[in-house]
N, C-alpha and C. Protein backbone atom coordinates (compact mmCIF):
# COMPACT_ATOMS: atom_id res chain seq x y z
N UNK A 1 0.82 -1.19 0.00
CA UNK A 1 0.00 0.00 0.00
C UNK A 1 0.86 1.25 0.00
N UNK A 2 2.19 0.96 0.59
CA UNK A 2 3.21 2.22 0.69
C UNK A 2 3.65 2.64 -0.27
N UNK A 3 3.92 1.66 -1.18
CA UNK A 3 4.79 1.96 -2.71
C UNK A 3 3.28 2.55 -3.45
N UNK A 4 2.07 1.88 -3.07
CA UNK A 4 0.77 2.32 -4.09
C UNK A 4 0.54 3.57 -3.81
N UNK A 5 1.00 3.87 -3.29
CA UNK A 5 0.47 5.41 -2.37
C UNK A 5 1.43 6.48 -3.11
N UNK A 6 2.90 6.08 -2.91
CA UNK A 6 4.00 6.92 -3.38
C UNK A 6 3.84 7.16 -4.81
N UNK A 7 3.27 5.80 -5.60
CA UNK A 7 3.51 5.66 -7.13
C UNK A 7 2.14 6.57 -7.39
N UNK A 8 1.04 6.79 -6.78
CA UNK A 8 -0.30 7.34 -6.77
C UNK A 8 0.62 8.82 -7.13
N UNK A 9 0.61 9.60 -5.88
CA UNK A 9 0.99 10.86 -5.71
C UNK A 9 2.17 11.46 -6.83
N UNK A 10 2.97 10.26 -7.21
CA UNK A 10 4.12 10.55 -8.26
C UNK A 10 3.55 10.83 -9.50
N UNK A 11 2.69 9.99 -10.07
CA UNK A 11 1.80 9.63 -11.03
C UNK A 11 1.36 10.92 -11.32
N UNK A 12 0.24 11.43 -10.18
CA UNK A 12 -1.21 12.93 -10.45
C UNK A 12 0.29 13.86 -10.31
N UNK A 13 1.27 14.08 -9.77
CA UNK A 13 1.88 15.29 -9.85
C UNK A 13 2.69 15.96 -11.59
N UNK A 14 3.15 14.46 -11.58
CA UNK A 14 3.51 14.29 -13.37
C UNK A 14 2.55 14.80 -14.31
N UNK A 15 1.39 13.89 -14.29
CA UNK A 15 0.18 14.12 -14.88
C UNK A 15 0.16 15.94 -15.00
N UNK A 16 -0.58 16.21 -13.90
CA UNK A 16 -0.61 17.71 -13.75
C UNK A 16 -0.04 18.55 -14.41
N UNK A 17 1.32 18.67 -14.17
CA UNK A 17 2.35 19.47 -15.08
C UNK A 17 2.33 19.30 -16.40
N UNK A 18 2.52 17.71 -17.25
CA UNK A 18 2.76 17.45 -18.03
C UNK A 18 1.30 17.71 -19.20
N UNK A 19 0.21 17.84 -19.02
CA UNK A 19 -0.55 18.34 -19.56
C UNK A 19 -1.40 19.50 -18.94
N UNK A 20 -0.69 20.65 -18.61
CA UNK A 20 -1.14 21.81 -18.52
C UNK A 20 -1.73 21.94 -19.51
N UNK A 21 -1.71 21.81 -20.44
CA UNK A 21 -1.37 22.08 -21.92
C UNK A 21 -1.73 20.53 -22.68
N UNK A 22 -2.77 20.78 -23.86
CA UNK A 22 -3.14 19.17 -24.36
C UNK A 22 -1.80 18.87 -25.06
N UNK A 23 -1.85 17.70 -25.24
CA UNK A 23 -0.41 16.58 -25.98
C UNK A 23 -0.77 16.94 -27.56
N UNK A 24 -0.06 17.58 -28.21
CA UNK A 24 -0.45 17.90 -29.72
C UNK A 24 0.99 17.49 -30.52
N UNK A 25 1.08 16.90 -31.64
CA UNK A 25 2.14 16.29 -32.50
C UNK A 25 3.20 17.65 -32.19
N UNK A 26 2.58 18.61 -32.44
CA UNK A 26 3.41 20.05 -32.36
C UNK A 26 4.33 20.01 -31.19
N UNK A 27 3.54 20.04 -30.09
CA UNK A 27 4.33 20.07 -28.58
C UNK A 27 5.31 18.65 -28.34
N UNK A 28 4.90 17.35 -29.22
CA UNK A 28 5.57 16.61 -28.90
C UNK A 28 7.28 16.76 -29.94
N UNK A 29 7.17 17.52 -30.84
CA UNK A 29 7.76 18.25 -31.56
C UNK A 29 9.11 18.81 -30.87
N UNK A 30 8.62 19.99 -30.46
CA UNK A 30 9.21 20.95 -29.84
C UNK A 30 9.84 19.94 -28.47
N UNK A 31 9.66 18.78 -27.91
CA UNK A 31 10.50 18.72 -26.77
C UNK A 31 11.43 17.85 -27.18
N UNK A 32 12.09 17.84 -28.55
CA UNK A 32 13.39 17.69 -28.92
C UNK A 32 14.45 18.49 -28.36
N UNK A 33 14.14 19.55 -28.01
CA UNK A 33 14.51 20.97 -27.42
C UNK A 33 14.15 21.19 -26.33
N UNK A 34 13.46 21.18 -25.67
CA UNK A 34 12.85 21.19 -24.18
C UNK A 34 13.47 20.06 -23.49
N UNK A 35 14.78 19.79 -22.70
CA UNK A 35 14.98 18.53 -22.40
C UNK A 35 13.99 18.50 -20.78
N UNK A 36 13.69 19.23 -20.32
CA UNK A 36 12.92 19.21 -19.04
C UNK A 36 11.44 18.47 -19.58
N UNK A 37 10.46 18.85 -20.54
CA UNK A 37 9.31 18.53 -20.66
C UNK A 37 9.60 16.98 -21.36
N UNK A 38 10.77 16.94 -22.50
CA UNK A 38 11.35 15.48 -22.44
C UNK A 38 11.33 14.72 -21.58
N UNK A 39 11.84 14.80 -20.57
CA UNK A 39 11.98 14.54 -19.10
C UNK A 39 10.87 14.31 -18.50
N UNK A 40 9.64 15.03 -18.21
CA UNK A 40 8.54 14.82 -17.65
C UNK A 40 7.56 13.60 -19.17
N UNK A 41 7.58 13.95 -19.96
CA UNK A 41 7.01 13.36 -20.66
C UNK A 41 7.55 11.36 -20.07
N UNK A 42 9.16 11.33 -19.90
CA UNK A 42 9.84 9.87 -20.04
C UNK A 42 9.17 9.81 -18.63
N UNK A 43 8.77 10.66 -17.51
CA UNK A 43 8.07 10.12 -16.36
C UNK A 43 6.79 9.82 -16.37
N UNK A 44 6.11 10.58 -16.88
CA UNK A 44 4.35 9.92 -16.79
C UNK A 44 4.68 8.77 -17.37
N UNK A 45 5.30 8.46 -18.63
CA UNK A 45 4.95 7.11 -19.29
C UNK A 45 5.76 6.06 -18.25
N UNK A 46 6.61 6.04 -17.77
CA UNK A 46 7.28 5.22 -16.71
C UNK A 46 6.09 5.18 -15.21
N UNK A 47 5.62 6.07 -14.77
CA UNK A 47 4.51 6.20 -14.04
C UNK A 47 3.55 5.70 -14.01
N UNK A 48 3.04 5.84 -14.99
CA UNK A 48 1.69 5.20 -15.95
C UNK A 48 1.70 3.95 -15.40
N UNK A 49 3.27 3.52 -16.32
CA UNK A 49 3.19 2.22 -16.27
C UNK A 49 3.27 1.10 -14.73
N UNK A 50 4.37 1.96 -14.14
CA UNK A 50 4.59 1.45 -13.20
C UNK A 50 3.33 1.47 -12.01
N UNK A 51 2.30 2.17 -12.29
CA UNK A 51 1.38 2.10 -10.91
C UNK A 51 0.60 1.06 -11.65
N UNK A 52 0.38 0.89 -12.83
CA UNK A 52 -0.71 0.28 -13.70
C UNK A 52 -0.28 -1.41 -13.19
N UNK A 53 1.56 -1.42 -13.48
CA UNK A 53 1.78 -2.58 -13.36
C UNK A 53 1.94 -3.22 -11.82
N UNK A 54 1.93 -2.31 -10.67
CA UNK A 54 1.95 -2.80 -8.96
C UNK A 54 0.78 -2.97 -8.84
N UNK A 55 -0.55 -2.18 -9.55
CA UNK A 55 -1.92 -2.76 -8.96
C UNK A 55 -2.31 -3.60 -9.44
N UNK A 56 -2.08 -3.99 -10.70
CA UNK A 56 -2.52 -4.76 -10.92
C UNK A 56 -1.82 -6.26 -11.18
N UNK A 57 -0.97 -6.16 -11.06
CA UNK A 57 0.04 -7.45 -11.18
C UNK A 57 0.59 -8.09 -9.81
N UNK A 58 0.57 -6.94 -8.55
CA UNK A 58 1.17 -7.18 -7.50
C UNK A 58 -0.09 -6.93 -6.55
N UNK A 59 -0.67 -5.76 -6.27
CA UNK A 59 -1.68 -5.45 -5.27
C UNK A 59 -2.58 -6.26 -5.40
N UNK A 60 -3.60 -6.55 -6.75
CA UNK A 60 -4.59 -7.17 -6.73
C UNK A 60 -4.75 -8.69 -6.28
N UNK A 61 -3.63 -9.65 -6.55
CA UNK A 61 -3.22 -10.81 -6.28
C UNK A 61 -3.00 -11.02 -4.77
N UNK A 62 -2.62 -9.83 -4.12
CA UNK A 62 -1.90 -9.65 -2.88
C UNK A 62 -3.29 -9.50 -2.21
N UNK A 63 -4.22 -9.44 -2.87
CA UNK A 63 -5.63 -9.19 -1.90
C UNK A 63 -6.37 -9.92 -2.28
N UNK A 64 -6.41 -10.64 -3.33
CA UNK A 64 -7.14 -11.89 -3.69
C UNK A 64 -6.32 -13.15 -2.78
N UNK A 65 -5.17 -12.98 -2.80
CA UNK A 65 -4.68 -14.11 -1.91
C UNK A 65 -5.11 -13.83 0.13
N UNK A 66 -5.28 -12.57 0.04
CA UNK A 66 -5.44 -12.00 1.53
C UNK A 66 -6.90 -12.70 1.83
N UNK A 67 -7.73 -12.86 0.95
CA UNK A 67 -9.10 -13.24 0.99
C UNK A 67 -9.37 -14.37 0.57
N UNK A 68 -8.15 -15.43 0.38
CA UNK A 68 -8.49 -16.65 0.10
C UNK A 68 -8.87 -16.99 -1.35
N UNK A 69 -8.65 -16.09 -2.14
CA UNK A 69 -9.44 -16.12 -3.60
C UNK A 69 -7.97 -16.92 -4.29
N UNK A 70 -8.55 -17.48 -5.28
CA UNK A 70 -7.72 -18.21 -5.76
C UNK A 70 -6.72 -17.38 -6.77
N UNK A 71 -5.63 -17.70 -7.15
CA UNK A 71 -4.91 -16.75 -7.98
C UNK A 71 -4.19 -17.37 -9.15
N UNK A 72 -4.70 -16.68 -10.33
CA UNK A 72 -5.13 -17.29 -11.78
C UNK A 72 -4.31 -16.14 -12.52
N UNK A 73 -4.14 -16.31 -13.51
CA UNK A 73 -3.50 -14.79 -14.73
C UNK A 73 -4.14 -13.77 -14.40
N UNK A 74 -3.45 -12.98 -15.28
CA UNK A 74 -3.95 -11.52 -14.66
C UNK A 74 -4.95 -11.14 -15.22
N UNK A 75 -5.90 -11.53 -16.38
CA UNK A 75 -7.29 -11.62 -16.63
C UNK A 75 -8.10 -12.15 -15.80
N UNK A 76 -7.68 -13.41 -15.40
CA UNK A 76 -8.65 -13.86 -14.39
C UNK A 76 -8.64 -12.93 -12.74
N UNK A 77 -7.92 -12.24 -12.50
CA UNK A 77 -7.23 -11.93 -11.05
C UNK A 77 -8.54 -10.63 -11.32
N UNK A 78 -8.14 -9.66 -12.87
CA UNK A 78 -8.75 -8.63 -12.71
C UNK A 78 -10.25 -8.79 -13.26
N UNK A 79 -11.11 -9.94 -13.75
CA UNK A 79 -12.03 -10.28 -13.42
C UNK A 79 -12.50 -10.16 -11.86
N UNK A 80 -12.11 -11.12 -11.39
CA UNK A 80 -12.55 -11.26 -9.66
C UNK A 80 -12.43 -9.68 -9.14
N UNK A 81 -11.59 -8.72 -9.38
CA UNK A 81 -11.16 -7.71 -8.97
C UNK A 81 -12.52 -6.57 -9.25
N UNK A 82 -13.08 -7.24 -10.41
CA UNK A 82 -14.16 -6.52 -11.40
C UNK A 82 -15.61 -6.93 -10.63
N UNK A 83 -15.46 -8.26 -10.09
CA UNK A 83 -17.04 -8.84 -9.32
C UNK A 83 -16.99 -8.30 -8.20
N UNK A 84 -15.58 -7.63 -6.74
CA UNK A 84 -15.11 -7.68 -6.00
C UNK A 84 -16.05 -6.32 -6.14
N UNK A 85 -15.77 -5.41 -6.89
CA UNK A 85 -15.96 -4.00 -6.75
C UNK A 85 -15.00 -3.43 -7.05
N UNK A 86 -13.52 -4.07 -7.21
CA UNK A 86 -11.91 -3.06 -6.75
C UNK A 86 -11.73 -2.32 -7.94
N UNK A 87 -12.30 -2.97 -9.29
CA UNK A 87 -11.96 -1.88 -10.42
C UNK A 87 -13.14 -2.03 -11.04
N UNK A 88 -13.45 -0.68 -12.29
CA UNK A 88 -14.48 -0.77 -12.92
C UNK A 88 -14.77 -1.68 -14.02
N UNK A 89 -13.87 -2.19 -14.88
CA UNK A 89 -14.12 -2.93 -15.34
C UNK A 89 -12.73 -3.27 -16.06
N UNK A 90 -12.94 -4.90 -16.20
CA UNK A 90 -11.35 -5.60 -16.67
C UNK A 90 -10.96 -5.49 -18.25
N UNK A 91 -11.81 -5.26 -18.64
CA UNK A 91 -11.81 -5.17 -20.13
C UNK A 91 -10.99 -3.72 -20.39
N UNK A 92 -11.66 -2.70 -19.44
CA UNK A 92 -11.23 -1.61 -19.46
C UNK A 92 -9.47 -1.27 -18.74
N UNK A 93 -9.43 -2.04 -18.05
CA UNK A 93 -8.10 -2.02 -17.78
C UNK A 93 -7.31 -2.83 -18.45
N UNK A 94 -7.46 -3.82 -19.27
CA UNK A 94 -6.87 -4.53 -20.35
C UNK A 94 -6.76 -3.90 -21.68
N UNK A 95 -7.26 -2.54 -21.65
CA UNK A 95 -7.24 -1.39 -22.97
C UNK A 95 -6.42 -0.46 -22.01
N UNK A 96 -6.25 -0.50 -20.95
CA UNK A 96 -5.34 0.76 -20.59
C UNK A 96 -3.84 0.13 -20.76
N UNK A 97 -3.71 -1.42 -20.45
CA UNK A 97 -2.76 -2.10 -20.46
C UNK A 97 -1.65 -2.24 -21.99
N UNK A 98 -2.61 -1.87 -22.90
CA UNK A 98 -3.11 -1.65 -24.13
C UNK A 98 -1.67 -0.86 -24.65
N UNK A 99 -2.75 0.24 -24.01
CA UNK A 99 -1.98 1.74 -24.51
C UNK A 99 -0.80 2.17 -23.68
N UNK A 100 -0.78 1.33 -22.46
CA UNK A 100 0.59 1.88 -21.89
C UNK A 100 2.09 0.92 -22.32
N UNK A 101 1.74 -0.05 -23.37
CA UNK A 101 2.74 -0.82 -24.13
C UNK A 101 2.88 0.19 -25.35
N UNK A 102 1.41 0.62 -25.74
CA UNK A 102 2.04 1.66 -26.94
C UNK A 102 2.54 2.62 -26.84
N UNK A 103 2.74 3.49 -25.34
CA UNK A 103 3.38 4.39 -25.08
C UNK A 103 4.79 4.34 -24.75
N UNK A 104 4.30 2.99 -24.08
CA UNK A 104 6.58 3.01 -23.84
C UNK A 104 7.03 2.48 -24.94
N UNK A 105 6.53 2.54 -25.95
CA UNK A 105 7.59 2.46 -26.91
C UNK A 105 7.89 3.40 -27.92
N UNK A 106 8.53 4.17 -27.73
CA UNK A 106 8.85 5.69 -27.97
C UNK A 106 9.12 5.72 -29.28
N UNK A 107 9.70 4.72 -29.67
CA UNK A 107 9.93 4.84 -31.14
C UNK A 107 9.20 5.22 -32.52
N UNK A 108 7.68 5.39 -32.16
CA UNK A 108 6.40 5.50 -32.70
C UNK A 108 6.96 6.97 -33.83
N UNK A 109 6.84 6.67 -35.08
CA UNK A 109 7.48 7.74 -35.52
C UNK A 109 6.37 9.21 -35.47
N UNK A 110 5.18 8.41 -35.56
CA UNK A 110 3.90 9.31 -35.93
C UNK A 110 3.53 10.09 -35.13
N UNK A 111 3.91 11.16 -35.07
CA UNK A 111 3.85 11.88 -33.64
C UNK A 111 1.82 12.20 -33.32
N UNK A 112 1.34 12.11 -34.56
CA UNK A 112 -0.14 12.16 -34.34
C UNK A 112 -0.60 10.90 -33.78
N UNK A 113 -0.32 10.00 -33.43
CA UNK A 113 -0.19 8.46 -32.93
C UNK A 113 -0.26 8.86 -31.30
N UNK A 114 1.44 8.88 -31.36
CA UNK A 114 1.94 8.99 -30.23
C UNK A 114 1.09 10.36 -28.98
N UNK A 115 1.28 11.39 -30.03
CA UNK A 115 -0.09 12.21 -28.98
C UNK A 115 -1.06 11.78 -28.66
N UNK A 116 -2.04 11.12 -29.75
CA UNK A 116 -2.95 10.53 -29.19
C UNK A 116 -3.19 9.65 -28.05
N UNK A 117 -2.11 8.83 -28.28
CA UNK A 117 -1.87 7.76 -27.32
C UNK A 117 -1.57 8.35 -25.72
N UNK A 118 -1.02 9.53 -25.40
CA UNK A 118 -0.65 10.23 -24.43
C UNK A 118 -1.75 10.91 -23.99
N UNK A 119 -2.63 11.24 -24.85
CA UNK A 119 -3.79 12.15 -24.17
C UNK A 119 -4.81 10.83 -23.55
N UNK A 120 -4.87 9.64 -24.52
CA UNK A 120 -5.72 8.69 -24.18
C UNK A 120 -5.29 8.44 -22.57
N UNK A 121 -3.75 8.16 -22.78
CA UNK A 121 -3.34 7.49 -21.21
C UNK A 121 -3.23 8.63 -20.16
N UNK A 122 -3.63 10.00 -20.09
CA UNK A 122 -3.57 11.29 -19.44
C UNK A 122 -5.39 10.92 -19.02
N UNK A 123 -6.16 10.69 -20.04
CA UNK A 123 -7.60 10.67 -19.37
C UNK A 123 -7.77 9.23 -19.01
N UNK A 124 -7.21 8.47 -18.89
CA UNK A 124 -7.37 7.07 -18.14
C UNK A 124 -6.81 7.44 -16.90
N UNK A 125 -5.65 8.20 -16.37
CA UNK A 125 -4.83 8.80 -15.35
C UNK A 125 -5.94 8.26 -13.82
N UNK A 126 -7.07 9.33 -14.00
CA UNK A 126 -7.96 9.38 -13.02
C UNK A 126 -8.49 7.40 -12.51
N UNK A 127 -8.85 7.05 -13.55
CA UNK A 127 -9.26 5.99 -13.10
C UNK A 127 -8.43 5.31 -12.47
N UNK A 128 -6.84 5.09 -12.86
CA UNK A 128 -6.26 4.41 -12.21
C UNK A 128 -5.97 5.00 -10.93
N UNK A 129 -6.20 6.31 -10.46
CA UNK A 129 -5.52 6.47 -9.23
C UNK A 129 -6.76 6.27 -8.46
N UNK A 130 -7.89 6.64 -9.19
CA UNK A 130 -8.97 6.08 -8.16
C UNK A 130 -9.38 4.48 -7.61
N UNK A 131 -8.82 3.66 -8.75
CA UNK A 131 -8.90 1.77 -8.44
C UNK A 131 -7.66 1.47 -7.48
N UNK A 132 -6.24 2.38 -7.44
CA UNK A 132 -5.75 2.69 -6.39
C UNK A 132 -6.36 3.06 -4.55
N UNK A 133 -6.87 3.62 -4.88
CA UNK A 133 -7.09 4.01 -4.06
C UNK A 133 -8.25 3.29 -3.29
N UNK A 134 -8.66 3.29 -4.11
CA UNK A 134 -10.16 1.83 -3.70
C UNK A 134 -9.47 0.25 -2.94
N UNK A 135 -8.63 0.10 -3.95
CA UNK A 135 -7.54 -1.23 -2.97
C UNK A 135 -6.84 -0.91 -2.01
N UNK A 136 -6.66 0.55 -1.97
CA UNK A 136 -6.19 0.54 -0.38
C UNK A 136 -6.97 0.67 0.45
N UNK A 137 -7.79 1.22 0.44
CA UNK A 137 -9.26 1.84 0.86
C UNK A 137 -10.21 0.07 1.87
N UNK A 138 -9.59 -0.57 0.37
CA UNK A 138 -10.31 -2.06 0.53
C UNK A 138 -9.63 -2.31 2.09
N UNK A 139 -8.06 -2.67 1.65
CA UNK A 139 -7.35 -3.23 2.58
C UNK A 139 -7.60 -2.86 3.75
N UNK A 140 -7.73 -1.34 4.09
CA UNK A 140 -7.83 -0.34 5.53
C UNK A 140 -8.99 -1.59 5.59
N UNK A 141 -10.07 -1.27 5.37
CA UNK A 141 -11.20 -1.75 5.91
C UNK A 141 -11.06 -3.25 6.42
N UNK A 142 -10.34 -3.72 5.72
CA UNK A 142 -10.33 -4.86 6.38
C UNK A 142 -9.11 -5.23 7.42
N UNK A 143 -8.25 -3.93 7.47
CA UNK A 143 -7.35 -3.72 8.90
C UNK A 143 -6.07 -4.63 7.84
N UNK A 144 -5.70 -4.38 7.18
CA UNK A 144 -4.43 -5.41 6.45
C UNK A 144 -3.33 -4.34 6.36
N UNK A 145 -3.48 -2.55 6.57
CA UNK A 145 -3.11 -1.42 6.44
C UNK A 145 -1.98 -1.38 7.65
């Protein structure tokens, strides 16, 4: 819950900064030159990924096993996670899972792609810190905190 918490707060502060301003081919342009917004840009997508990949690869299992639930792939884990209440839906986090493989891979020449793909994973942002927060939320309640 400590690292979910840290990776939470790391995550919305990135977020924040990094789209003051929408993700446009243009701006992704220009931070050939900007090595700071370079910089923030290589953190949300490392962020992204990394809270995307502790809740759901590590936390969710870690509370399906806390509750006796059996522990299956990570479709099946974020199913149960989906009947549980802990996220909104698995399908939907298997499209965020999606786009945060298409984002770390930077190489994407199409910068109309690649923006897109950044604004997509900027408005998914919220959900994940809120299914965060719900699994910890879970855990408190059941005193595992």
């Amino acid at each position: 819950m400590k690292i979910v918490r840290r990776e939470s707060l790391h995550l919305r502060a990135t977020d924040e900064r990094l789209f003051a301003a929408p993700m446009t081919p243009e701006r992704l342009q220009s931070m050939d030159s900007d090595h700071a917004k370079a910089e923030q840009l290589d953190a949300f997508v490392a962020r992204f990924a990394r809270l995307q990949d502790t809740v759901g690869d590590k936390f969710v299992p870690t509370l399906l096993q806390a509750l006796q639930e059996p522990i299956g792939v990570v479709i099946d884990n974020l199913d149960r996670a989906e009947r549980l209440g802990w996220i909104v839906s698995a399908d939907a986090w298997i499209e965020a899972r999606r786009l945060r493989n298409q984002m770390i891979h930077e190489y994407v020449d199409d910068l109309h792609v690649l923006a897109s793909n950044l604004q997509a994973g900027h408005r998914y942002v919220p959900v994940l810190l809120e299914t965060a927060q719900r699994l910890i939320d879970e855990a408190g309640r059941r005193g595992w905190a």
